[in-house]
Structure formats: structure tokens, C-alpha cells
C-alpha atoms as a PDB file:
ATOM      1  CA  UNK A   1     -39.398  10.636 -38.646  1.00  0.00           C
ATOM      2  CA  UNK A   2     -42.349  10.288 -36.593  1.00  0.00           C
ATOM      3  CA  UNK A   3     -44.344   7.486 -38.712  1.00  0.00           C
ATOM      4  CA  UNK A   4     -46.432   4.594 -37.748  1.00  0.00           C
ATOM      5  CA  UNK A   5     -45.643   0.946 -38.791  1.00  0.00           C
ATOM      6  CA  UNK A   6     -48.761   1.141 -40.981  1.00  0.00           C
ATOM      7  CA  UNK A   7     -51.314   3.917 -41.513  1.00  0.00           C
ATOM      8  CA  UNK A   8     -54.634   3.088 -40.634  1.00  0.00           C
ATOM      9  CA  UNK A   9     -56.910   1.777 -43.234  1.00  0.00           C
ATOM     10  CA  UNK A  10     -60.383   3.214 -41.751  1.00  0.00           C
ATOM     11  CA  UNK A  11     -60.578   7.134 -43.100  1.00  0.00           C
ATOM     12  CA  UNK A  12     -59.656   9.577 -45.500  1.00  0.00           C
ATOM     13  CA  UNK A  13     -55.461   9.772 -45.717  1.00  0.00           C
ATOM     14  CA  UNK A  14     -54.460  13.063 -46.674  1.00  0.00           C
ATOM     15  CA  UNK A  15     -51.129  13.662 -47.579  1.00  0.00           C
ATOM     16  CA  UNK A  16     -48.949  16.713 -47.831  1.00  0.00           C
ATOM     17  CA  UNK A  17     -46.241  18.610 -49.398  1.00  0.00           C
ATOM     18  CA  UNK A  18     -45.082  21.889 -50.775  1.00  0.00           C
ATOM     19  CA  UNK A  19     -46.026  21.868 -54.100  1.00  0.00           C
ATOM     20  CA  UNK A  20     -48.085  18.592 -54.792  1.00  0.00           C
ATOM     21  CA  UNK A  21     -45.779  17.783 -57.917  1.00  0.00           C
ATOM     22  CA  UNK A  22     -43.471  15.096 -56.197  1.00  0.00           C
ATOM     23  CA  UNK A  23     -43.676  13.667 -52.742  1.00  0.00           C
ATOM     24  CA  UNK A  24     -47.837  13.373 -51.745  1.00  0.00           C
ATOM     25  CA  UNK A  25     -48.324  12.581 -54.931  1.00  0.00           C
ATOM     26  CA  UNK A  26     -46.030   9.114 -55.162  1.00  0.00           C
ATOM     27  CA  UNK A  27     -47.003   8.762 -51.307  1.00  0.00           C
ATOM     28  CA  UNK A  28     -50.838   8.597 -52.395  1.00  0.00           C
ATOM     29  CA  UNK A  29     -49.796   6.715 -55.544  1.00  0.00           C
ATOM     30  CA  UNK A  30     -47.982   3.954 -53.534  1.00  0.00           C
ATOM     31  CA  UNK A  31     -50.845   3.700 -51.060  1.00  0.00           C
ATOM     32  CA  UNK A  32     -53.727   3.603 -53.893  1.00  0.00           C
ATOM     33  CA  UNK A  33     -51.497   1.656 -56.791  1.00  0.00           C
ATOM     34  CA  UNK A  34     -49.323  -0.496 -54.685  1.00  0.00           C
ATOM     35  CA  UNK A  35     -51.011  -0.864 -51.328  1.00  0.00           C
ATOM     36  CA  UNK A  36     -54.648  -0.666 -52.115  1.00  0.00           C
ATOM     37  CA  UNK A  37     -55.760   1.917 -50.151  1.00  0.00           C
ATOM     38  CA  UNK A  38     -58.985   3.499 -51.103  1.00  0.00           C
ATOM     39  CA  UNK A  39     -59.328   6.592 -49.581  1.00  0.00           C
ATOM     40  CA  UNK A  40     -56.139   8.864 -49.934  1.00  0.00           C
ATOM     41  CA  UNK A  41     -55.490  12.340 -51.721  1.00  0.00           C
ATOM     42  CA  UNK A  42     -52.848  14.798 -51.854  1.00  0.00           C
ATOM     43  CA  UNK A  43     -52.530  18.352 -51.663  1.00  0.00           C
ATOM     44  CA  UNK A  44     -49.587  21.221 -51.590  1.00  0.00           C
ATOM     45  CA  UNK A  45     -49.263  24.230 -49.239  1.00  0.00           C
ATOM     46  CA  UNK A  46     -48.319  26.172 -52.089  1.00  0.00           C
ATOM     47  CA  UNK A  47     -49.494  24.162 -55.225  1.00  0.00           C
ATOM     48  CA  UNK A  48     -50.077  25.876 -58.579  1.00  0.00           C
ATOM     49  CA  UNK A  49     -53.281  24.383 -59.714  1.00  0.00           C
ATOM     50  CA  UNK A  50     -53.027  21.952 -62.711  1.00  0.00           C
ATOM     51  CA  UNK A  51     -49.298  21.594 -62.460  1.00  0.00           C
ATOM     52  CA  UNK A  52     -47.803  18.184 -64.000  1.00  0.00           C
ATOM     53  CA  UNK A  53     -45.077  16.050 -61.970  1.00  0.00           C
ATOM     54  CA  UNK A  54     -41.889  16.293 -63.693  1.00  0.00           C
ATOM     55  CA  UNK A  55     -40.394  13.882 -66.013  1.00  0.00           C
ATOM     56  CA  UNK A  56     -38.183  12.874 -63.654  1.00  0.00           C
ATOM     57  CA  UNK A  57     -40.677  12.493 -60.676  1.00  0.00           C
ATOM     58  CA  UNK A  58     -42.787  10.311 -63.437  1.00  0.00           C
ATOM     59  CA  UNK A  59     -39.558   8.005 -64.463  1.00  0.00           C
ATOM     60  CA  UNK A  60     -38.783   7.506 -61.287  1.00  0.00           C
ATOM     61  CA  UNK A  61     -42.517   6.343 -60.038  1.00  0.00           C
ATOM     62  CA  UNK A  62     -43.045   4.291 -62.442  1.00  0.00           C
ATOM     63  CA  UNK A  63     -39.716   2.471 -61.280  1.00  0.00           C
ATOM     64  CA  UNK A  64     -41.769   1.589 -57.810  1.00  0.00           C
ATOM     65  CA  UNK A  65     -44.844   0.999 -59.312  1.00  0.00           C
ATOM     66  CA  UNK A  66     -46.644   4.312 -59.161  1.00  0.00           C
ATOM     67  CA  UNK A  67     -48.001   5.732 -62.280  1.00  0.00           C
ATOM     68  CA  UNK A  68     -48.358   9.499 -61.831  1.00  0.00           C
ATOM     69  CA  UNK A  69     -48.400  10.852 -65.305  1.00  0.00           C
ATOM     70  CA  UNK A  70     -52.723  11.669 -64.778  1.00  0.00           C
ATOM     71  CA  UNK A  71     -51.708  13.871 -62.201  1.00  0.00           C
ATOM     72  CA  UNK A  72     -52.619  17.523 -61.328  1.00  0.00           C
ATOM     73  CA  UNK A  73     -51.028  19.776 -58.703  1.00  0.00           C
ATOM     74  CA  UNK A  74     -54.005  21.093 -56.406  1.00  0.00           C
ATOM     75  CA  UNK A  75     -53.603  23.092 -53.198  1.00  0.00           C
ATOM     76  CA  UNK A  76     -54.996  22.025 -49.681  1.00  0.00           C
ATOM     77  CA  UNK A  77     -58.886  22.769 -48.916  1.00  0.00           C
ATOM     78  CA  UNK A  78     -60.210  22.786 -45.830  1.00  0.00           C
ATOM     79  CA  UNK A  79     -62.852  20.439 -46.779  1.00  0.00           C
ATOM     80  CA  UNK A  80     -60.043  17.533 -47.367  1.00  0.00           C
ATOM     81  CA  UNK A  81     -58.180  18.559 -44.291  1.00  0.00           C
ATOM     82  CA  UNK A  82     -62.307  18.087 -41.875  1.00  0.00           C
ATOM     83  CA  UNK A  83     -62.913  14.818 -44.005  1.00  0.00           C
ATOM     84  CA  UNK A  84     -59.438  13.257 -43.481  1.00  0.00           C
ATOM     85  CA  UNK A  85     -59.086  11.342 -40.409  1.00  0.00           C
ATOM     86  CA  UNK A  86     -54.790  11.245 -40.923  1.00  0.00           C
ATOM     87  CA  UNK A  87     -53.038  14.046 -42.910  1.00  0.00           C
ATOM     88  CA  UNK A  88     -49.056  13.275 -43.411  1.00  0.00           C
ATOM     89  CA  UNK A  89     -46.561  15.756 -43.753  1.00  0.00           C
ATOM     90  CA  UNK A  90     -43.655  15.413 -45.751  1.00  0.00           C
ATOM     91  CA  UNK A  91     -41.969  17.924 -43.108  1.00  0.00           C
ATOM     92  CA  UNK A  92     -42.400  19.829 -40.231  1.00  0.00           C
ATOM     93  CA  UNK A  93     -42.727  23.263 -42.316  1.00  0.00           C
ATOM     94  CA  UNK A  94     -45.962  21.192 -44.018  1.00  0.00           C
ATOM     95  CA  UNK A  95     -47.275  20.794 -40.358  1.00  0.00           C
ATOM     96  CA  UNK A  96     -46.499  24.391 -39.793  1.00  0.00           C
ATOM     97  CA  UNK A  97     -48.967  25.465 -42.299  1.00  0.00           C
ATOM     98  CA  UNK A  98     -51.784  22.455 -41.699  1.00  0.00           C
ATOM     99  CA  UNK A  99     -52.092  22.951 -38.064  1.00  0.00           C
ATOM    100  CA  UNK A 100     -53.462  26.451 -38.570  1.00  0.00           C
ATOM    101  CA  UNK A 101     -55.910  25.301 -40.996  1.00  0.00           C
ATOM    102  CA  UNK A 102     -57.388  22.794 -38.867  1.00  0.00           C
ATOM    103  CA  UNK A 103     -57.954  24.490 -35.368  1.00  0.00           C
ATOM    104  CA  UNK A 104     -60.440  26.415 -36.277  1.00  0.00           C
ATOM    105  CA  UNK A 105     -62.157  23.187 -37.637  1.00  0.00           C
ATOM    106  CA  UNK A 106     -62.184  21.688 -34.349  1.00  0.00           C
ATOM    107  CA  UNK A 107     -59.813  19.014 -35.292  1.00  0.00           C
ATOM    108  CA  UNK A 108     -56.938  17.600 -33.597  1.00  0.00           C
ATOM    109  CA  UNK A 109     -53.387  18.590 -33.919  1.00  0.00           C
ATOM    110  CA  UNK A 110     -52.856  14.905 -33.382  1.00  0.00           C
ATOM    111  CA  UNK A 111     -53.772  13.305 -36.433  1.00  0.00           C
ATOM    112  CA  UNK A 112     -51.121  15.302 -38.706  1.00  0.00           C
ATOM    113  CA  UNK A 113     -47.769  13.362 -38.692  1.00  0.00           C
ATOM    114  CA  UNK A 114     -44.603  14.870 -39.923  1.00  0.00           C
ATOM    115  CA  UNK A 115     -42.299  12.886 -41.463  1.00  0.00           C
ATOM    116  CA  UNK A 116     -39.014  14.121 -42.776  1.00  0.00           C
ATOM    117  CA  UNK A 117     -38.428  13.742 -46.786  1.00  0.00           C
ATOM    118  CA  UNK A 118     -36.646  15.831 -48.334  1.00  0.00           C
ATOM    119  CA  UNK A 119     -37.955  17.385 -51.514  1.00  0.00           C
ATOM    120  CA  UNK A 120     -36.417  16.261 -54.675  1.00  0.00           C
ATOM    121  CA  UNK A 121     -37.712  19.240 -57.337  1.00  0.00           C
ATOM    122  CA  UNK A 122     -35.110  20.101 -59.798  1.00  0.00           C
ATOM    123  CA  UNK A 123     -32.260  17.576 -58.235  1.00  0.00           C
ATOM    124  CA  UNK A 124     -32.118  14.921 -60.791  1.00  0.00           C
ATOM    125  CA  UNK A 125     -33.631  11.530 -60.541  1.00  0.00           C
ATOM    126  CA  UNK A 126     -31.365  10.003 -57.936  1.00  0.00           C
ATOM    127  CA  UNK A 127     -32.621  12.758 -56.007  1.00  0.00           C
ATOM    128  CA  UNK A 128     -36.445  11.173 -56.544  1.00  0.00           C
ATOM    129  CA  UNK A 129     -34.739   7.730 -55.816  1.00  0.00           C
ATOM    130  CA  UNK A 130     -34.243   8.720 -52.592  1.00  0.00           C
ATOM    131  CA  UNK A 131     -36.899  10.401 -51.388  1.00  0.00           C
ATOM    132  CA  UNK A 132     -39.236   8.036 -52.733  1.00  0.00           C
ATOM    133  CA  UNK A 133     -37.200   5.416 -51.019  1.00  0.00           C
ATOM    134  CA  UNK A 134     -38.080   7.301 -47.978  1.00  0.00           C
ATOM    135  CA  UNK A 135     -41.741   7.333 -48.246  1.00  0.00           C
ATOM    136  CA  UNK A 136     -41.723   3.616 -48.820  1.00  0.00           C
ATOM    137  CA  UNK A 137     -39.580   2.967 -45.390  1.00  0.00           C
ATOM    138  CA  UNK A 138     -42.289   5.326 -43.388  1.00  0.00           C
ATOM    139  CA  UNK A 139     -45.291   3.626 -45.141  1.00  0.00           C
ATOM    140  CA  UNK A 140     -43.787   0.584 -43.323  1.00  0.00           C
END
């Protein structure tokens, strides 16, 4: 897992996952609800618009302190991915897919970081347990 001790605080976070139903969204959850960061989103690289996290995923969250039952599944723009100054990656295949995107934008490869959480959709709440677990250890 390639993760800081702390993200930095000045900048738009943008974090990442497959289909924005479990991790980005409890990774931008913790960092707005528990940490009091201001400026973080989340996006999928395959997100079906409007989605809802499932019941699970919201059980779970609310267990850490994240409430996530207001949110909506929404894929990655590229106007997120020019105004963010860190995008994380819940894994490398997430990276995969960003780095494209933001080439052509003139940004640099070096402010996506890849972490390595496995995705919990469909595997039952101990499977959230863990992976949320996870983000909390690479938040620092």
C-alpha cells in the first residue's frame, strides 16, 4: 500500500473506486465526517449514476462513524480529476483507468496513489469490516 501518514489538507482529495457504492465513498465519509476535511469527493470508474450503497456498506459505516445513507454513485469527470490536487485509488486497476484520463490534462501521474483495498460488494458485512478497516490504517 503506497499511502502517506496523512493526506494533505491543502486541495481537492479525490478518491476512487470501481463502482462508487463502497470504498471512496466511506474513504470521503471518514475524511469529511470523522476527520474534517473539507474538500474531498468520490467517484467510480464504472459507476452507475444514482446508485445507493448497500445496506451492508451503510451498517457497517455507521459503525466507524460515517453516515453514507445520502449517497449517490457518480462516475469520474475530468473536471474533478484537473481540480483535485490528490486522487486515491483503492487499487492499482483504479490507477490504470485514472492515469489515462489525466495526461491529456497536463497533470501529473504523481499525485494518484494506489492503495490496495479490496472491494467488499456482495461479501457480507465482515467483508465491509475489513476493508473499511483498511482505509482507516492508510488514512493514518
Amino acid at each position: 500500500m503506497s499511502a502517506p501518514t496523512s493526506l494533505p489538507r491543502d486541495g481537492q482529495i479525490l478518491v476512487v473506486c470501481t463502482g462508487n457504492l463502497c470504498r471512496s465513498p466511506f474513504a470521503e465519509g471518514y475524511l469529511r465526517q470523522v476527520l474534517g476535511f473539507a474538500e474531498v469527493c468520490s467517484a467510480g470508474t464504472h459507476a452507475v449514476l444514482g446508485n445507493r450503497v448497500p445496506e451492508e456498506g451503510l451498517v457497517v459505516a455507521r459503525q466507524f462513524g460515517v453516515e453514507l445513507s445520502g449517497h449517490r454513485a457518480r462516475p469520474i469527470s475530468l473536471e474533478e480529476l484537473e481540480d483535485s490536487a490528490t486522487i486515491v485509488c483503492m487499487e492499482s486497476y483504479h490507477a490504470a483507468v485514472v492515469e489515462p484520463m489525466v495526461l491529456p490534462l497536463g497533470l501529473e501521474p504523481s499525485r494518484i496513489l494506489v492503495w490496495d483495498i479490496p472491494d467488499p460488494y456482495g461479501r457480507g458485512e465482515g467483508a465491509y469490516r475489513e476493508a473499511f478497516s483498511r482505509i482507516i490504517d492508510a488514512l493514518g
